[in-house]
PDB file of N, CA and C in Angstrom:
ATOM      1  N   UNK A   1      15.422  16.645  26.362  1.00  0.00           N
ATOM      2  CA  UNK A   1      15.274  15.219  26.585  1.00  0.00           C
ATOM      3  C   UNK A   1      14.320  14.645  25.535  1.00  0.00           C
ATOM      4  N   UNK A   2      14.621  13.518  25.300  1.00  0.00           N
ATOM      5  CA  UNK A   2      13.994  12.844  24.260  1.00  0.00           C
ATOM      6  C   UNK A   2      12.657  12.118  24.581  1.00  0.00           C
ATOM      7  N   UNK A   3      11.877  12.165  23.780  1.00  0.00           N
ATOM      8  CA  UNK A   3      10.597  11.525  24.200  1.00  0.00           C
ATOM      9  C   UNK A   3      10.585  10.263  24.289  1.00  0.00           C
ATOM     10  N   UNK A   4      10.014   9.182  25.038  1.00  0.00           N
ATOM     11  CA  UNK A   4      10.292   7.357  25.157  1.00  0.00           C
ATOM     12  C   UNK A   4       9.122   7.130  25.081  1.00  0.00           C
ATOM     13  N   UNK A   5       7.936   7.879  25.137  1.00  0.00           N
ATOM     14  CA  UNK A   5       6.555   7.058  24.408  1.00  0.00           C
ATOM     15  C   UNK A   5       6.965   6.307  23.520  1.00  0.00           C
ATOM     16  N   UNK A   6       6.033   5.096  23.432  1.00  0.00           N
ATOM     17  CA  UNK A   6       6.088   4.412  22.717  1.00  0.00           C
ATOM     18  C   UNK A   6       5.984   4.665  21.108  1.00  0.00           C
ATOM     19  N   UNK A   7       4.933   5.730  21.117  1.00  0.00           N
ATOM     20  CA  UNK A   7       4.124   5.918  19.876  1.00  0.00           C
ATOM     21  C   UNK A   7       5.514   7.125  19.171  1.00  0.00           C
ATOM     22  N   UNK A   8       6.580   7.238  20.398  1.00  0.00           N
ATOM     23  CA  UNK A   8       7.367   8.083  19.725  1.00  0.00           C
ATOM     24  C   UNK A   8       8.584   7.524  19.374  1.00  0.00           C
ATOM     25  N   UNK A   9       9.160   6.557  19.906  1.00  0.00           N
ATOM     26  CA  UNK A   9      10.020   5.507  19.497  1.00  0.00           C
ATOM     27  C   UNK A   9       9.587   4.776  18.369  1.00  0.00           C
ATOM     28  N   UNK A  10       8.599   4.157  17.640  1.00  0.00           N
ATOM     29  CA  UNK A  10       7.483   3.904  17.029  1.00  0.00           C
ATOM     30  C   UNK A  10       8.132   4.736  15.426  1.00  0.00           C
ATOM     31  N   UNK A  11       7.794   6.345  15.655  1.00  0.00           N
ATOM     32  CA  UNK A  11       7.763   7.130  14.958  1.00  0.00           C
ATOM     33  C   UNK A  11       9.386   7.064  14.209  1.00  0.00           C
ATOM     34  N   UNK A  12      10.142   7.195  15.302  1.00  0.00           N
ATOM     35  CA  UNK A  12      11.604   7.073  14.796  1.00  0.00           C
ATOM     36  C   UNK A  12      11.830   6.039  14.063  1.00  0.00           C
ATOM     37  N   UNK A  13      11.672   4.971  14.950  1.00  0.00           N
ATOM     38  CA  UNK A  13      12.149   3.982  14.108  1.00  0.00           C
ATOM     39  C   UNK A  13      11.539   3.675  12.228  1.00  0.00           C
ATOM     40  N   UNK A  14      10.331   3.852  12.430  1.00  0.00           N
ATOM     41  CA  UNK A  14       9.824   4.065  10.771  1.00  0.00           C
ATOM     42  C   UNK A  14      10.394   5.314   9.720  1.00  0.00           C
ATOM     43  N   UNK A  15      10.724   6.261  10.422  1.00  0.00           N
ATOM     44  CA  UNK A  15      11.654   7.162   9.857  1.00  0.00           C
ATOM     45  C   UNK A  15      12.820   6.718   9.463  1.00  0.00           C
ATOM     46  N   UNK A  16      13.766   5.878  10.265  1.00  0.00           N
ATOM     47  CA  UNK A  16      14.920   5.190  10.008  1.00  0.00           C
ATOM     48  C   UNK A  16      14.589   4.357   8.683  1.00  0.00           C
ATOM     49  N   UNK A  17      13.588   3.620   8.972  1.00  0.00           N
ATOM     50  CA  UNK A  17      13.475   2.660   7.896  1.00  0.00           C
ATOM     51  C   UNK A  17      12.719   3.298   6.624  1.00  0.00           C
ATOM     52  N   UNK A  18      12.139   4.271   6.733  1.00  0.00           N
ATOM     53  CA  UNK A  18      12.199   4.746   5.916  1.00  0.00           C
ATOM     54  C   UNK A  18      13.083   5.656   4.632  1.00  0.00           C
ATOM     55  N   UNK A  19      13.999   5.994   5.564  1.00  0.00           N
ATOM     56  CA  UNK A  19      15.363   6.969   5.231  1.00  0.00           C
ATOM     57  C   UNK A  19      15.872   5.873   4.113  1.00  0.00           C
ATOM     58  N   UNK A  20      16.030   4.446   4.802  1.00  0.00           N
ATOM     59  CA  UNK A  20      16.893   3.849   4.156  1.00  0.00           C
ATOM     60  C   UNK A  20      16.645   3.102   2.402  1.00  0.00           C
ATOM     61  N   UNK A  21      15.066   3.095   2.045  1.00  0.00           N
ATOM     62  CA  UNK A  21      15.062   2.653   1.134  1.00  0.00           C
ATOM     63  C   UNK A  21      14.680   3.729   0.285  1.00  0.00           C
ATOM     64  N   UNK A  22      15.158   3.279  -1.244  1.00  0.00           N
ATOM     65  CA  UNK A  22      14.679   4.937  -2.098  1.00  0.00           C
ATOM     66  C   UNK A  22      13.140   4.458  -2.809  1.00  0.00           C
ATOM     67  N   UNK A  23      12.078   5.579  -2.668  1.00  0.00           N
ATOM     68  CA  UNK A  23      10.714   5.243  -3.024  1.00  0.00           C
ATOM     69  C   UNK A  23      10.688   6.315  -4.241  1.00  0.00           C
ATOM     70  N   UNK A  24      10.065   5.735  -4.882  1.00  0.00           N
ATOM     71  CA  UNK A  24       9.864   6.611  -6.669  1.00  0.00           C
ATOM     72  C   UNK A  24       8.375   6.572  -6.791  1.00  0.00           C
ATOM     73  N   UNK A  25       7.545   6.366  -6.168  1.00  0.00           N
ATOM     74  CA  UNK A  25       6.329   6.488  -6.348  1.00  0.00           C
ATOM     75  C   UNK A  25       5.525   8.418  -6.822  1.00  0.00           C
ATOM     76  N   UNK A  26       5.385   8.132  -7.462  1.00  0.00           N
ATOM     77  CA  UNK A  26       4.761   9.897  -7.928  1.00  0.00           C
ATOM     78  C   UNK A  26       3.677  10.029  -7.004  1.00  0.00           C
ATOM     79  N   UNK A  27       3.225  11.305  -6.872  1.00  0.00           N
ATOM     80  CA  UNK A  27       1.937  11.949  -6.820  1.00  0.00           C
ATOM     81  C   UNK A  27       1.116  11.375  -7.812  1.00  0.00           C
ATOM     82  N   UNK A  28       1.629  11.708  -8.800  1.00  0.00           N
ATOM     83  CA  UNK A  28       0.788  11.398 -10.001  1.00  0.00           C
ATOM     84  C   UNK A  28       0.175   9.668 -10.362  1.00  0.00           C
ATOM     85  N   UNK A  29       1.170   9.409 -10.146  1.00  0.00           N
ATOM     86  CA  UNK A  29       0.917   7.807 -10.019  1.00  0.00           C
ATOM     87  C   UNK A  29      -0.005   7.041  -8.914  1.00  0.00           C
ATOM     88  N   UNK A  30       0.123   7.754  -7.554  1.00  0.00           N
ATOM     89  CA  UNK A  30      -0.743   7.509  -6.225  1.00  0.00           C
ATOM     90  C   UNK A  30      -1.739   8.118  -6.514  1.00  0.00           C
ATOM     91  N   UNK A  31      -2.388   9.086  -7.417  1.00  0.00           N
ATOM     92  CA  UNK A  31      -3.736   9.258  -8.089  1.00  0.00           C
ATOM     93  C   UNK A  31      -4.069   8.848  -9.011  1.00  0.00           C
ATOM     94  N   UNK A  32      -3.611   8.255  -9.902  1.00  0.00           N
ATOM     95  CA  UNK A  32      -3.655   7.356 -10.757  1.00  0.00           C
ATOM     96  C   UNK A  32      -4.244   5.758 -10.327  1.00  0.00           C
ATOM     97  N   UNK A  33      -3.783   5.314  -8.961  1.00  0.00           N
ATOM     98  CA  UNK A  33      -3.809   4.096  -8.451  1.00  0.00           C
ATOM     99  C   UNK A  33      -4.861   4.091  -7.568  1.00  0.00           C
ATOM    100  N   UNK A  34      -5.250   5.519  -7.045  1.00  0.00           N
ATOM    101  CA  UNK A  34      -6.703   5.393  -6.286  1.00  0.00           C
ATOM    102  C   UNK A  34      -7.866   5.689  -7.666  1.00  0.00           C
ATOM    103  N   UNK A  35      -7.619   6.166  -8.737  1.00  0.00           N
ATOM    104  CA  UNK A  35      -8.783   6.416  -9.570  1.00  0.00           C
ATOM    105  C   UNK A  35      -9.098   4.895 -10.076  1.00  0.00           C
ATOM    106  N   UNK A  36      -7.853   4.056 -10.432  1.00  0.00           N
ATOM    107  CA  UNK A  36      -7.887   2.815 -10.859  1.00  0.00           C
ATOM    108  C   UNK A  36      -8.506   1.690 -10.084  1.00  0.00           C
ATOM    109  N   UNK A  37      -8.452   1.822  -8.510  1.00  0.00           N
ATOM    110  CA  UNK A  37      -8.977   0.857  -7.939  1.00  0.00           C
ATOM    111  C   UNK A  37     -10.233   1.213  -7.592  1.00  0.00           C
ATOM    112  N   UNK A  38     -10.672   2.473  -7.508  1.00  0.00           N
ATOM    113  CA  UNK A  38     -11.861   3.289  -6.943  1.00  0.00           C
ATOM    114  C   UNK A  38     -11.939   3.137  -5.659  1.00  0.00           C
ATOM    115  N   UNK A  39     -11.518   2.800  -5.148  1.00  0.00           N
ATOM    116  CA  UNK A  39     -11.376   2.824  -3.443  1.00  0.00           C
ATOM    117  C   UNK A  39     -10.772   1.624  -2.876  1.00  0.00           C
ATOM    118  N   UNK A  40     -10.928   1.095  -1.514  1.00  0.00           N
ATOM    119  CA  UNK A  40     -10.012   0.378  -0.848  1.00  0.00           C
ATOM    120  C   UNK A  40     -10.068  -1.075  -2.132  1.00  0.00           C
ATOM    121  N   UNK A  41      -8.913  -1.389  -2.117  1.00  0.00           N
ATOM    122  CA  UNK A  41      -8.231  -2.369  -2.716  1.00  0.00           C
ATOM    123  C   UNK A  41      -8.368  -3.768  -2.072  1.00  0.00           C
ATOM    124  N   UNK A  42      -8.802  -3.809  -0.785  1.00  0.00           N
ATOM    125  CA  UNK A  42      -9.249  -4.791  -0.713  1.00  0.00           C
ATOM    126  C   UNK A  42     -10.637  -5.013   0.205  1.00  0.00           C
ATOM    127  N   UNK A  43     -11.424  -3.824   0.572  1.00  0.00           N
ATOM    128  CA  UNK A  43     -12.556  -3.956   1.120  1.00  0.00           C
ATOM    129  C   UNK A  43     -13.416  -3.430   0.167  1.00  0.00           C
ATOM    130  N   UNK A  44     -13.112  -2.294  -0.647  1.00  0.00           N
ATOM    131  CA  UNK A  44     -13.883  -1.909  -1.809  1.00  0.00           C
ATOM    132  C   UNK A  44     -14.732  -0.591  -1.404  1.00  0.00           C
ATOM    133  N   UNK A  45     -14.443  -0.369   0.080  1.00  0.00           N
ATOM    134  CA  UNK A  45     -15.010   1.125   0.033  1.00  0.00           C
ATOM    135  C   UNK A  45     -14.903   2.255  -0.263  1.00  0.00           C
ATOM    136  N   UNK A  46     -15.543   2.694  -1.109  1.00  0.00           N
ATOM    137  CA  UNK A  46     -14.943   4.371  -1.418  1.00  0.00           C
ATOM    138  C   UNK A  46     -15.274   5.595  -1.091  1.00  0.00           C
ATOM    139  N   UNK A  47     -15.872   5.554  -0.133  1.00  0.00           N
ATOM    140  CA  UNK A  47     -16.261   7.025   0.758  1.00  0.00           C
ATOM    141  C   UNK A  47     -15.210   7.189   1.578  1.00  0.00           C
ATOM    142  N   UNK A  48     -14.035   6.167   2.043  1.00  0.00           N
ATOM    143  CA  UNK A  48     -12.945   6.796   2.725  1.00  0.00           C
ATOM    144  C   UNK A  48     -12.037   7.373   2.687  1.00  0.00           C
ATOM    145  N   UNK A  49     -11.277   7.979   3.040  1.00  0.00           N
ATOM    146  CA  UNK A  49     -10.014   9.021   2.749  1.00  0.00           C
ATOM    147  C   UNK A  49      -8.932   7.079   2.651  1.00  0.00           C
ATOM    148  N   UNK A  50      -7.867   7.288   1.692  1.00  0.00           N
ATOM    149  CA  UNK A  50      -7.246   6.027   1.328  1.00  0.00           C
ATOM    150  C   UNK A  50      -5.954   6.695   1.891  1.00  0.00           C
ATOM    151  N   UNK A  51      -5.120   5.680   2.177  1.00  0.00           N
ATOM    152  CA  UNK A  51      -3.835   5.669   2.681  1.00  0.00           C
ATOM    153  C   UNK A  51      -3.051   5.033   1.776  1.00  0.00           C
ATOM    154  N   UNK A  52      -1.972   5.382   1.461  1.00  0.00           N
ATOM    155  CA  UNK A  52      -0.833   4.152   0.429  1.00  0.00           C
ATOM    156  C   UNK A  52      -0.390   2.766   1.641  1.00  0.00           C
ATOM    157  N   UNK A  53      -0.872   1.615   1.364  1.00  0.00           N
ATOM    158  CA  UNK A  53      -0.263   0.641   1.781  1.00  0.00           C
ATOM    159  C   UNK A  53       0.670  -0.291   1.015  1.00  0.00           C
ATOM    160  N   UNK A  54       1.477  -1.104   1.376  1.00  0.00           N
ATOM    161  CA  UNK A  54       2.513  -1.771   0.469  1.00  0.00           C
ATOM    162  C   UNK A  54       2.436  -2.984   0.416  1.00  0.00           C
ATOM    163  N   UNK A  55       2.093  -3.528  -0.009  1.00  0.00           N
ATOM    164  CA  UNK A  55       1.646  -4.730  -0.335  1.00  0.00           C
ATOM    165  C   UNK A  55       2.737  -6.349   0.195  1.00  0.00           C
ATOM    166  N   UNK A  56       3.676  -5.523  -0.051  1.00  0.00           N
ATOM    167  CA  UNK A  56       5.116  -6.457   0.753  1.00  0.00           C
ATOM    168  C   UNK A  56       5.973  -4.379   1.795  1.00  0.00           C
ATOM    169  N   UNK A  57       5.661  -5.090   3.350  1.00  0.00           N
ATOM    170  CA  UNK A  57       5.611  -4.111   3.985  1.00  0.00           C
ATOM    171  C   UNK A  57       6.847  -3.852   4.081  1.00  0.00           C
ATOM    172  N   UNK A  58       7.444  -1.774   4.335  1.00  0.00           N
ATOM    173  CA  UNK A  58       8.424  -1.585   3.876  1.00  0.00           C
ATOM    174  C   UNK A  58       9.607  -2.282   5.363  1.00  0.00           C
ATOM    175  N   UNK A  59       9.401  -2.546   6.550  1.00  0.00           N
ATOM    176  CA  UNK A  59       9.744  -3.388   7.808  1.00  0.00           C
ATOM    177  C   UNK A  59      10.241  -4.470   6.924  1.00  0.00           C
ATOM    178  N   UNK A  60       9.675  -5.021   5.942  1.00  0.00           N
ATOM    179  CA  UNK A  60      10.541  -6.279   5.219  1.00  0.00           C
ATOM    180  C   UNK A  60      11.133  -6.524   3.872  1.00  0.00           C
ATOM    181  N   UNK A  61      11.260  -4.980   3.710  1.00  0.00           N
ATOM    182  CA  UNK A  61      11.746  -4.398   2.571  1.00  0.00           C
ATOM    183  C   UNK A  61      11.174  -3.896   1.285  1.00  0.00           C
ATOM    184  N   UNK A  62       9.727  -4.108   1.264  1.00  0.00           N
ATOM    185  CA  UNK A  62       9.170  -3.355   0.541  1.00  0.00           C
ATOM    186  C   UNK A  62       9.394  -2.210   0.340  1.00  0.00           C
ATOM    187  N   UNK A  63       9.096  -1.226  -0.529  1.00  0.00           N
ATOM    188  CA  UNK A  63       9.222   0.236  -0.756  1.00  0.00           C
ATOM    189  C   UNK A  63       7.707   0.794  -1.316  1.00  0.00           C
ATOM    190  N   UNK A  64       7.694   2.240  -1.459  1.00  0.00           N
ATOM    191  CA  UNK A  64       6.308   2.997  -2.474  1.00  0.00           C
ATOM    192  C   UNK A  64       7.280   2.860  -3.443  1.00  0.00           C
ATOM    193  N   UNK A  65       6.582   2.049  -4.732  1.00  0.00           N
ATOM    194  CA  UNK A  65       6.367   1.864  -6.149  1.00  0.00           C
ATOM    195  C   UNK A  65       5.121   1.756  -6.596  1.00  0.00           C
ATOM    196  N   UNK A  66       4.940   1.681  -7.394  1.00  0.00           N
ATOM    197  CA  UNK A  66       3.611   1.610  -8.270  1.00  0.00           C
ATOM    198  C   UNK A  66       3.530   0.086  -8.030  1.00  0.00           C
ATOM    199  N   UNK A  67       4.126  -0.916  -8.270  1.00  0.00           N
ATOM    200  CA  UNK A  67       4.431  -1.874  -8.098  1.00  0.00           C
ATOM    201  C   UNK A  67       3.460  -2.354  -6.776  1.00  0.00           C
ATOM    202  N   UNK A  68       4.226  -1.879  -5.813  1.00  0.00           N
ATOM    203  CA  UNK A  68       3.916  -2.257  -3.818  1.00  0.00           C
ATOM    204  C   UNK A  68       2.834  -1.525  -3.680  1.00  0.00           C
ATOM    205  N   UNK A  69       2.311  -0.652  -4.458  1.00  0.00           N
ATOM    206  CA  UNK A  69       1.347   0.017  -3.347  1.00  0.00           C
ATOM    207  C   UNK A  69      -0.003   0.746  -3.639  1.00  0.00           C
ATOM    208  N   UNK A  70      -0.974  -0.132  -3.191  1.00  0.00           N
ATOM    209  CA  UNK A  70      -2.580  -0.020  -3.341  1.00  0.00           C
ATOM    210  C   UNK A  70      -3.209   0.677  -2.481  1.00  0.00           C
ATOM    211  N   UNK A  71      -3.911   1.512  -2.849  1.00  0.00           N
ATOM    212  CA  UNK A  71      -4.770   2.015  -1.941  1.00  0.00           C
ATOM    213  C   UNK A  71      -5.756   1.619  -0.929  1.00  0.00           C
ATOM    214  N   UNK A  72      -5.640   1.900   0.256  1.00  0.00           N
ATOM    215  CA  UNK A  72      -6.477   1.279   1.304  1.00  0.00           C
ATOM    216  C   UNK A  72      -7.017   2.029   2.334  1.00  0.00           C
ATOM    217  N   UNK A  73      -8.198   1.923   2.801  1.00  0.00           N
ATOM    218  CA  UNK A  73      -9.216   2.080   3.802  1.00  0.00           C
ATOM    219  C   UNK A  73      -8.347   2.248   5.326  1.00  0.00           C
ATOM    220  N   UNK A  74      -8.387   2.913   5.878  1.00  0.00           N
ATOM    221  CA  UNK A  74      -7.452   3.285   7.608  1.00  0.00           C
ATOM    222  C   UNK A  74      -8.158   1.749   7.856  1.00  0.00           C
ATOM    223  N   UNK A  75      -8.729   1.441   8.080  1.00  0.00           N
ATOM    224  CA  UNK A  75      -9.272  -0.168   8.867  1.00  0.00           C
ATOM    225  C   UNK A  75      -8.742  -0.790   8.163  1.00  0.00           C
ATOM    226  N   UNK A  76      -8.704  -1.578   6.756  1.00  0.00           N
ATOM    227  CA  UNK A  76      -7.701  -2.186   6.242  1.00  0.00           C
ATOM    228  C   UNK A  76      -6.212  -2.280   6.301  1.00  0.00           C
ATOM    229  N   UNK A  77      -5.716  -0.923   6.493  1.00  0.00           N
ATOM    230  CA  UNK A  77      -4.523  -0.745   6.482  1.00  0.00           C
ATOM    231  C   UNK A  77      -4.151  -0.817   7.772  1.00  0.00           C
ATOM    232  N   UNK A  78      -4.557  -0.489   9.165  1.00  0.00           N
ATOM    233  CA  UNK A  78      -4.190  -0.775  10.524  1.00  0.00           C
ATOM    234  C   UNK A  78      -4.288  -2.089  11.108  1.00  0.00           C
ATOM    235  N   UNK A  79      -5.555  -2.811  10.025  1.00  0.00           N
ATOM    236  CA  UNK A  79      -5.002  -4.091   9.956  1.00  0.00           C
ATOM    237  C   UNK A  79      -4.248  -4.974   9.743  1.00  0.00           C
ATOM    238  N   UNK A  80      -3.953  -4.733   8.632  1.00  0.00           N
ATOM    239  CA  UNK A  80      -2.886  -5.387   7.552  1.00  0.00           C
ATOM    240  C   UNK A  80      -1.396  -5.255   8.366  1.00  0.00           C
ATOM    241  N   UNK A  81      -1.469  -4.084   8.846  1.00  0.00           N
ATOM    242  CA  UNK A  81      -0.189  -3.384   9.654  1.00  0.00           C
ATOM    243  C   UNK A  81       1.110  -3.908   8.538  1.00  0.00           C
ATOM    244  N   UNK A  82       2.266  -4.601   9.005  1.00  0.00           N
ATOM    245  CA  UNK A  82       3.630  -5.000   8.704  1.00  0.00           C
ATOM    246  C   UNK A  82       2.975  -6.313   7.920  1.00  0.00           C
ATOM    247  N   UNK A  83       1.904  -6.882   7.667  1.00  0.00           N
ATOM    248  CA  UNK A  83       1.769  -8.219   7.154  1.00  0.00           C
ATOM    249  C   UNK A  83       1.679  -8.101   6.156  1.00  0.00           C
ATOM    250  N   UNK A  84       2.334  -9.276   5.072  1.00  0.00           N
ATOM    251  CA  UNK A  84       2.414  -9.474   3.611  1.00  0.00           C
ATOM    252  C   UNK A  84       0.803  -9.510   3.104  1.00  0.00           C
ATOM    253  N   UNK A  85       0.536  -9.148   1.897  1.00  0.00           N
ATOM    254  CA  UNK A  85      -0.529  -9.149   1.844  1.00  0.00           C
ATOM    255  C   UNK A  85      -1.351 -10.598   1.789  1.00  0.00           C
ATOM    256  N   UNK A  86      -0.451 -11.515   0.781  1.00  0.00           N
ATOM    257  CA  UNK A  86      -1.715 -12.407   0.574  1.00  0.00           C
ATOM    258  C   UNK A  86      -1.747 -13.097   1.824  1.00  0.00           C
ATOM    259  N   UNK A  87      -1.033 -13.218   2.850  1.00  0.00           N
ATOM    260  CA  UNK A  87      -1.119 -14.163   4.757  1.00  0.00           C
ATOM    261  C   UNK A  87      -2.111 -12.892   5.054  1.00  0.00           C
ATOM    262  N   UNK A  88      -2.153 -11.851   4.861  1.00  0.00           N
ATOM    263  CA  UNK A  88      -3.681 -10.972   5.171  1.00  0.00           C
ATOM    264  C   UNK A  88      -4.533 -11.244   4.922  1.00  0.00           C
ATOM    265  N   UNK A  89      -4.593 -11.664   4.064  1.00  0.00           N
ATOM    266  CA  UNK A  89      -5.974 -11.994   2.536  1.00  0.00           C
ATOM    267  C   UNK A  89      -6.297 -12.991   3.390  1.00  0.00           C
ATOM    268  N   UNK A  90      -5.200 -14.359   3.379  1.00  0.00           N
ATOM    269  CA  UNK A  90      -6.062 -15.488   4.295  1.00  0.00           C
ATOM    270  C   UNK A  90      -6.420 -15.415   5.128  1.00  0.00           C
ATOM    271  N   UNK A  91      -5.953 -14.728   6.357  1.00  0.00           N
ATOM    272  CA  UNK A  91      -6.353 -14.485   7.595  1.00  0.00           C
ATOM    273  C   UNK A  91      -7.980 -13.977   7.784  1.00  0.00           C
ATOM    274  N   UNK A  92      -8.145 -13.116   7.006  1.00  0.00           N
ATOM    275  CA  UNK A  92      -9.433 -12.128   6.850  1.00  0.00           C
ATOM    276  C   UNK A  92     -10.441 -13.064   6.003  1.00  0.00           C
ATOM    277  N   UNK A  93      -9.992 -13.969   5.208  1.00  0.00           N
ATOM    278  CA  UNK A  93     -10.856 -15.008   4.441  1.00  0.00           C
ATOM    279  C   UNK A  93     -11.398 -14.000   3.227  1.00  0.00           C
ATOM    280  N   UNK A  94     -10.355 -13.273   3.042  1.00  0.00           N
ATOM    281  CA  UNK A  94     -10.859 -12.190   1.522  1.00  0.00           C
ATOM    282  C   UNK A  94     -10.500 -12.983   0.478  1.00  0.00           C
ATOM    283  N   UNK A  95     -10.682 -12.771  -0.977  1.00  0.00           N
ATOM    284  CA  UNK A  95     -10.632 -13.092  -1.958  1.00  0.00           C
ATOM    285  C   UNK A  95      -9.029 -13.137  -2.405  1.00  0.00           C
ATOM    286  N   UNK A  96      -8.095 -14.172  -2.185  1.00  0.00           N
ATOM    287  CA  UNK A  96      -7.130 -13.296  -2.474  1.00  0.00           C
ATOM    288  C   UNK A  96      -6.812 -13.261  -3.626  1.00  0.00           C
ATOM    289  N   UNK A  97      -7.012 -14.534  -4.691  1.00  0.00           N
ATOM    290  CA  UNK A  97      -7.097 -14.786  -5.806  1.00  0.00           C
ATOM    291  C   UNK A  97      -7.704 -13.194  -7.227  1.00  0.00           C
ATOM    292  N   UNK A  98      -8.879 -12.565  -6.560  1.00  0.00           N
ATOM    293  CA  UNK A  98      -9.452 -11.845  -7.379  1.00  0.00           C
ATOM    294  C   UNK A  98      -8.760 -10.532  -7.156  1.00  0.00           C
ATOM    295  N   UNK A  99      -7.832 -10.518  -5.690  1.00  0.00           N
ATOM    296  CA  UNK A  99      -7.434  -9.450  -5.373  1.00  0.00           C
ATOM    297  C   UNK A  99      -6.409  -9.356  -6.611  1.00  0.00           C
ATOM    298  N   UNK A 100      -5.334 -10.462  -6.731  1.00  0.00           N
ATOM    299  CA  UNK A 100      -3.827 -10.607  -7.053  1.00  0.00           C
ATOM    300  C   UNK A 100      -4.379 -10.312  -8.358  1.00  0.00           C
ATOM    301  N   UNK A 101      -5.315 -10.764  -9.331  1.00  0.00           N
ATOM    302  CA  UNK A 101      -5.770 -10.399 -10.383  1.00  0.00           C
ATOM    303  C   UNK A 101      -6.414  -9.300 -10.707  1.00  0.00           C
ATOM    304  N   UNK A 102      -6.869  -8.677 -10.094  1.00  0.00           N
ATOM    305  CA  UNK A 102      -7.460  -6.826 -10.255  1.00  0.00           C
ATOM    306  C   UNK A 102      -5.892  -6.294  -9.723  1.00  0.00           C
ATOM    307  N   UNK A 103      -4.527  -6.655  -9.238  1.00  0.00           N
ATOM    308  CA  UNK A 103      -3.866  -6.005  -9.019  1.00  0.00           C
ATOM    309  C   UNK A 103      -3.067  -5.635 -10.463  1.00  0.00           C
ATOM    310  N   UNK A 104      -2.931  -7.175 -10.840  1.00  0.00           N
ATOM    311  CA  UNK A 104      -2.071  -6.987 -12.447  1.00  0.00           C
ATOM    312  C   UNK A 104      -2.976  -5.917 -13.257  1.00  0.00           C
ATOM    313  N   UNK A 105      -4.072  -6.603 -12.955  1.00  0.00           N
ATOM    314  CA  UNK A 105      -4.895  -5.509 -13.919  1.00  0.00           C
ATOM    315  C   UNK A 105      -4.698  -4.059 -13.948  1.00  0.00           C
ATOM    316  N   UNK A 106      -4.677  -3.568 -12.825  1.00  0.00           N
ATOM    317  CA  UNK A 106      -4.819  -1.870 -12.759  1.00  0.00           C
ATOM    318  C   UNK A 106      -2.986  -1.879 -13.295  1.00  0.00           C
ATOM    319  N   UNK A 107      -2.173  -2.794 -12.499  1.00  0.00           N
ATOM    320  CA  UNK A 107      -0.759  -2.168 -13.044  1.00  0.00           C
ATOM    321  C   UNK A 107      -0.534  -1.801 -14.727  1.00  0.00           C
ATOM    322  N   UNK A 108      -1.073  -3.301 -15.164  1.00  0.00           N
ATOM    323  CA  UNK A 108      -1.037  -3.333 -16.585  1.00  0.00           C
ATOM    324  C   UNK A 108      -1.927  -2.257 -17.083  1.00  0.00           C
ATOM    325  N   UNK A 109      -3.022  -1.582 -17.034  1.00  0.00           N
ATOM    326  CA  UNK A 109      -3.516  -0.484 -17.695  1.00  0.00           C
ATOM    327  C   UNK A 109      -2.798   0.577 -17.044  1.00  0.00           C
ATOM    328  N   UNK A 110      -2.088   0.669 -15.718  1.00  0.00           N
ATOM    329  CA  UNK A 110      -1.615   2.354 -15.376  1.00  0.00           C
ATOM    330  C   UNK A 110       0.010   2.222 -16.417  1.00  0.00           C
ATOM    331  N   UNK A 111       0.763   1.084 -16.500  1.00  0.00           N
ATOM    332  CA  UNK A 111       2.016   0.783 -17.152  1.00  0.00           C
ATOM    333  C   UNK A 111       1.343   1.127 -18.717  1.00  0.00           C
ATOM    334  N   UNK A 112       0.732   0.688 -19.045  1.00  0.00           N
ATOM    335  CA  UNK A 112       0.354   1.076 -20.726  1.00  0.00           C
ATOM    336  C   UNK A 112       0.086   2.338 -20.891  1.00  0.00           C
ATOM    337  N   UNK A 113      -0.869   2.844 -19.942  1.00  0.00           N
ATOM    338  CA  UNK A 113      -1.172   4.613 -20.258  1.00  0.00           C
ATOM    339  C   UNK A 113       0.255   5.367 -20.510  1.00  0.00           C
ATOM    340  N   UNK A 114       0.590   4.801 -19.000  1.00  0.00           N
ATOM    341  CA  UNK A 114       2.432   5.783 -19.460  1.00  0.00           C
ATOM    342  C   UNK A 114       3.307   5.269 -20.512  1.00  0.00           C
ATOM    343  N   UNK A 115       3.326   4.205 -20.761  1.00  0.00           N
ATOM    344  CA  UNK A 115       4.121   3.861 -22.192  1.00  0.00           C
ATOM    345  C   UNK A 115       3.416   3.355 -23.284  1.00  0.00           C
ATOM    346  N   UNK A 116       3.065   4.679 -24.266  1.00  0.00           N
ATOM    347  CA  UNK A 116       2.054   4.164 -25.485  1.00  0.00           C
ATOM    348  C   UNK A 116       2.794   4.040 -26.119  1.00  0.00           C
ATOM    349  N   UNK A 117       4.118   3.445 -26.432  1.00  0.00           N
ATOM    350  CA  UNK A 117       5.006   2.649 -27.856  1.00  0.00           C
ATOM    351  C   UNK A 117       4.171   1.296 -27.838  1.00  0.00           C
TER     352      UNK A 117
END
């Protein structure tokens, strides 16, 4: 018999949605993107263990790309939950402006390292 907890219906269903989109995000690249931000991406702490969050959540079609996905703090990220980032940003009254701009930033130096033509 199948389990109906919540937290296990929960589980499936993110599996489903996960199945369905294709993610290209490296290892290499998800260490690349925590060395670049130095810790949470939008609280700025770095003594925590970081989680990949997606910046446009994968529930609304986001995917892991280098692109979608910053490193974040378990409290940031259980916050943020399914929400787009910058309606996060306002909600929380964070910076979102300096965020969206340290985001290009790290892309544009991790995109140049890998393509030195």
């Amino acid at each position: 018999m199948a389990s109906r907890s919540k937290t296990a219906v929960y589980a499936r269903r993110r599996k489903r949605r996960m199945a369905r989109v294709e993610h290209d995000l490296t290892d290499a690249q998800w260490d690349a993107l925590k060395a670049a931000w130095g810790g949470c991406a939008y609280c700025d702490v770095s003594d925590a263990q970081l989680q990949k969050d997606c910046t446009l959540p994968i529930s609304v079609g986001g995917r892991y790309t280098l692109a979608n996905v910053v490193p974040a703090c378990r409290s940031c990220n259980a916050s943020k939950c399914n929400t787009e980032v910058t309606a996060w940003l306002r909600r929380k009254k964070l910076d979102e402006g300096a965020f969206l701009v340290r985001q290009v930033e790290v892309l544009r130096a991790l995109t140049a390292a890998a393509d030195p033509a």
